[in-house]
C-alpha atoms as a PDB file:
ATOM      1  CA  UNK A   1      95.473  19.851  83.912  1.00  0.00           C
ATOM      2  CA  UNK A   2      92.476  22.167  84.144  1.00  0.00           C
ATOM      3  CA  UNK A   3      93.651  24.133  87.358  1.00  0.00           C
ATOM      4  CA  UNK A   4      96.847  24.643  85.417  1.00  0.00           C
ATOM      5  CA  UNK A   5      94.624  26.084  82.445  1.00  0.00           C
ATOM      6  CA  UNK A   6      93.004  28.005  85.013  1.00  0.00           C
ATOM      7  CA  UNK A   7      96.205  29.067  87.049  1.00  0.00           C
ATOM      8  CA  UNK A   8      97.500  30.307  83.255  1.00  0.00           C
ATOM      9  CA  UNK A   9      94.416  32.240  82.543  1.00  0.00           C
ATOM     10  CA  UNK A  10      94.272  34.026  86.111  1.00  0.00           C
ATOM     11  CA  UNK A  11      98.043  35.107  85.882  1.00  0.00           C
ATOM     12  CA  UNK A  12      97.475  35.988  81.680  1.00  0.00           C
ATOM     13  CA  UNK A  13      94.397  38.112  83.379  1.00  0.00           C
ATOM     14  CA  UNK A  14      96.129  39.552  86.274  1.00  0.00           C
ATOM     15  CA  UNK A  15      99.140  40.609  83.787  1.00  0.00           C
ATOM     16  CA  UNK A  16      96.361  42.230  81.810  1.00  0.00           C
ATOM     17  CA  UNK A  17      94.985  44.180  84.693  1.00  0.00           C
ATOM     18  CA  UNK A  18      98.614  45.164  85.666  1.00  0.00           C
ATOM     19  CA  UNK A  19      99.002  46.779  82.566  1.00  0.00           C
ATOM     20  CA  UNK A  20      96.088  48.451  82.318  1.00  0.00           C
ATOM     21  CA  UNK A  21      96.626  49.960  85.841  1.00  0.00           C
ATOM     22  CA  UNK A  22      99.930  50.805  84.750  1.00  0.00           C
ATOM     23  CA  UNK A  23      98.722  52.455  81.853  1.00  0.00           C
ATOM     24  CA  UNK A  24      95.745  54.415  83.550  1.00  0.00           C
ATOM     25  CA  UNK A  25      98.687  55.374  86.289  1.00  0.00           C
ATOM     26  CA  UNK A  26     100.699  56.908  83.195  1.00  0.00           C
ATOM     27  CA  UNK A  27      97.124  58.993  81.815  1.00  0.00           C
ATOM     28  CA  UNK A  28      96.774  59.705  85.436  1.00  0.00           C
ATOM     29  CA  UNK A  29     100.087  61.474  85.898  1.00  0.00           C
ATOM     30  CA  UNK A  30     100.087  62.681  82.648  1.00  0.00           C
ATOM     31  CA  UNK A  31      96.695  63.986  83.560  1.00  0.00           C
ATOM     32  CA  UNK A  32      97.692  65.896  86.718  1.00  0.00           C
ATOM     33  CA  UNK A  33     100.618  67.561  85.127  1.00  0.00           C
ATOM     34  CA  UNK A  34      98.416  68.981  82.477  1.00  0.00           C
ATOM     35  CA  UNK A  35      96.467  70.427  85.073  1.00  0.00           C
ATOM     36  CA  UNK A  36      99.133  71.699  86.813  1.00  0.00           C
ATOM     37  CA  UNK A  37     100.096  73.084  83.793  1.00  0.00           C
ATOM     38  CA  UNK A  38      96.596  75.041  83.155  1.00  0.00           C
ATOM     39  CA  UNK A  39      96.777  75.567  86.448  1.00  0.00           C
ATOM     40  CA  UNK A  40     100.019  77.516  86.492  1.00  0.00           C
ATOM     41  CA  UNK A  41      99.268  79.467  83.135  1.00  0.00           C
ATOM     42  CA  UNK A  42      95.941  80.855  84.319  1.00  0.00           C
ATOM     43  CA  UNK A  43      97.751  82.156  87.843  1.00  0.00           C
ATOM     44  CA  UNK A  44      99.989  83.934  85.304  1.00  0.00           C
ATOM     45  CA  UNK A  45      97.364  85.132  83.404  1.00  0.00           C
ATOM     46  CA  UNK A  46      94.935  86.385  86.608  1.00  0.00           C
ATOM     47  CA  UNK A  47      98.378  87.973  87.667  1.00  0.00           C
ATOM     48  CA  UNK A  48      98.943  89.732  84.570  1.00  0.00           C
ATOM     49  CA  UNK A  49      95.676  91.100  84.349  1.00  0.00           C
ATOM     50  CA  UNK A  50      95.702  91.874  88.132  1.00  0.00           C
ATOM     51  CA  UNK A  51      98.945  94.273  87.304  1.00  0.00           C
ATOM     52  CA  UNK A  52      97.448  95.446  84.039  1.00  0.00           C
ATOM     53  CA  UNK A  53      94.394  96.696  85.649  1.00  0.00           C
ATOM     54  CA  UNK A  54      96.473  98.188  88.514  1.00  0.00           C
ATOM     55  CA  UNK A  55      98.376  99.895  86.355  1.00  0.00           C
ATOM     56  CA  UNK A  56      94.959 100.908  84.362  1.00  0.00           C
ATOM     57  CA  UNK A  57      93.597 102.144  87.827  1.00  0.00           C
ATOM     58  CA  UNK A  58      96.934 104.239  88.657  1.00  0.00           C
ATOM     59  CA  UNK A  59      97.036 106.017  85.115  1.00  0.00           C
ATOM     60  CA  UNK A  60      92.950 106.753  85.252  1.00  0.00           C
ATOM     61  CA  UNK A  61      93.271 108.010  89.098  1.00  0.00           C
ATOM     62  CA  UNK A  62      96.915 110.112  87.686  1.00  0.00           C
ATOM     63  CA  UNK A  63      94.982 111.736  85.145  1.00  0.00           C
ATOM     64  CA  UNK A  64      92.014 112.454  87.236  1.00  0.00           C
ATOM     65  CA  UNK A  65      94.329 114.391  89.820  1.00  0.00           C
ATOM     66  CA  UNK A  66      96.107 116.181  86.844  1.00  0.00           C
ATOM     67  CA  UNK A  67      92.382 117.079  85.429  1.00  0.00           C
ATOM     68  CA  UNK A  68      91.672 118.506  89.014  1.00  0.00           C
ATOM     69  CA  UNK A  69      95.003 120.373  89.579  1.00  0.00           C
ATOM     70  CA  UNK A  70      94.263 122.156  86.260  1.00  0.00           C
ATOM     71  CA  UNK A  71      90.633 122.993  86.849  1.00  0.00           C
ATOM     72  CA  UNK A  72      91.988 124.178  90.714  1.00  0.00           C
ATOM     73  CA  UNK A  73      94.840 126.336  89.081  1.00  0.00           C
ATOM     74  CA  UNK A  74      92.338 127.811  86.371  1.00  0.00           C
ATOM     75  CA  UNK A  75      89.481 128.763  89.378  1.00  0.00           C
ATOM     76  CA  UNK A  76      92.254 130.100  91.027  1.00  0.00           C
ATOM     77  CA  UNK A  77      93.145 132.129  88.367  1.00  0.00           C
ATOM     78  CA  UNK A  78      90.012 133.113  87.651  1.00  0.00           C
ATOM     79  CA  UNK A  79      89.000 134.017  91.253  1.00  0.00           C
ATOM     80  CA  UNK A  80      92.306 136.631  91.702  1.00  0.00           C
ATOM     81  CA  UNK A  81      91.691 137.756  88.627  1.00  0.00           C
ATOM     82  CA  UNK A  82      88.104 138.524  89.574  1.00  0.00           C
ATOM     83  CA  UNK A  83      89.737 139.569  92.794  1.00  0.00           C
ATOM     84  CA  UNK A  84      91.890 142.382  91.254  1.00  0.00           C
ATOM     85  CA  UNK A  85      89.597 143.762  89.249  1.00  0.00           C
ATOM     86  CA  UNK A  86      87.484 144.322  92.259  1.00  0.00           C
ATOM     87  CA  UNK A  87      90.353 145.862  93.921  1.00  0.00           C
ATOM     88  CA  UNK A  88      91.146 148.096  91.427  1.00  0.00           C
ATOM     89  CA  UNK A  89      88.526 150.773  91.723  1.00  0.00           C
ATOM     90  CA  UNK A  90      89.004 150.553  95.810  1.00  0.00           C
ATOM     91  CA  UNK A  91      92.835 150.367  95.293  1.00  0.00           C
ATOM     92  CA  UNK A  92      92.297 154.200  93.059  1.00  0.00           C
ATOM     93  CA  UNK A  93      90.176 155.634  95.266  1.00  0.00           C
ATOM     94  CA  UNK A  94      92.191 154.841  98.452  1.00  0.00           C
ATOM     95  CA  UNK A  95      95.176 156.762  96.708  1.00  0.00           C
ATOM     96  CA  UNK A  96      93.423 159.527  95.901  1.00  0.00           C
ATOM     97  CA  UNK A  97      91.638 159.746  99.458  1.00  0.00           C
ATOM     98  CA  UNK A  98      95.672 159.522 100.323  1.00  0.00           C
ATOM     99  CA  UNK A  99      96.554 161.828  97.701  1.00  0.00           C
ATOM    100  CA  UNK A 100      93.681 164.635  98.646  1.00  0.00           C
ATOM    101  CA  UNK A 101      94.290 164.199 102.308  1.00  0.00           C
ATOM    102  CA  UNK A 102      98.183 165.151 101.895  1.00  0.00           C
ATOM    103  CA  UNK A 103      98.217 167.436  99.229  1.00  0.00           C
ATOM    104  CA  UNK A 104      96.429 170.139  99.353  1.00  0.00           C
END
């Protein structure tokens, strides 16, 4: 009668473990698709943030170019306007070199 007490308690114990092996599978699983979970949500995130600072760069390198066209265009400006007024004086007294030299 003992070994049967003893078969009993070895399959009440091995029952037992199954569970618990069961169980830990379950918090396993349930484990690893939490993770995946996290894992997933932070690839959105870096991917968000990856086209947010794209987007950051393209506006900051757009409004550089458009800060650089303007100073260009007012140099420019500046420079034929410098230009002309340097050309004026040479501009008069070519037509009037012109202007003595045909009439008399």
């Amino acid at each position: 009668m003992h070994g049967l007490g003893l078969i009993k308690s070895l399959a009440e114990r091995e029952r037992e473990l199954e569970q618990k092996l069961e169980e830990a599978r379950r918090t396993a699983e349930a484990k690893i698709k939490e993770a995946e979970a996290e894992a997933e949500r932070l690839v959105r995130e870096a991917e968000e943030k990856a086209h947010r600072l794209m987007e950051e760069g393209r506006a900051e390198i757009a409004k550089q170019v458009e800060r650089i066209l303007t100073e260009a265009e007012a140099k420019a400006e500046a420079e034929a306007e410098k230009i002309k007024k340097e050309a004026e004086p040479k501009l008069e007294e070519a037509v009037s070199l012109v202007v003595e030299g045909v009439l008399p």
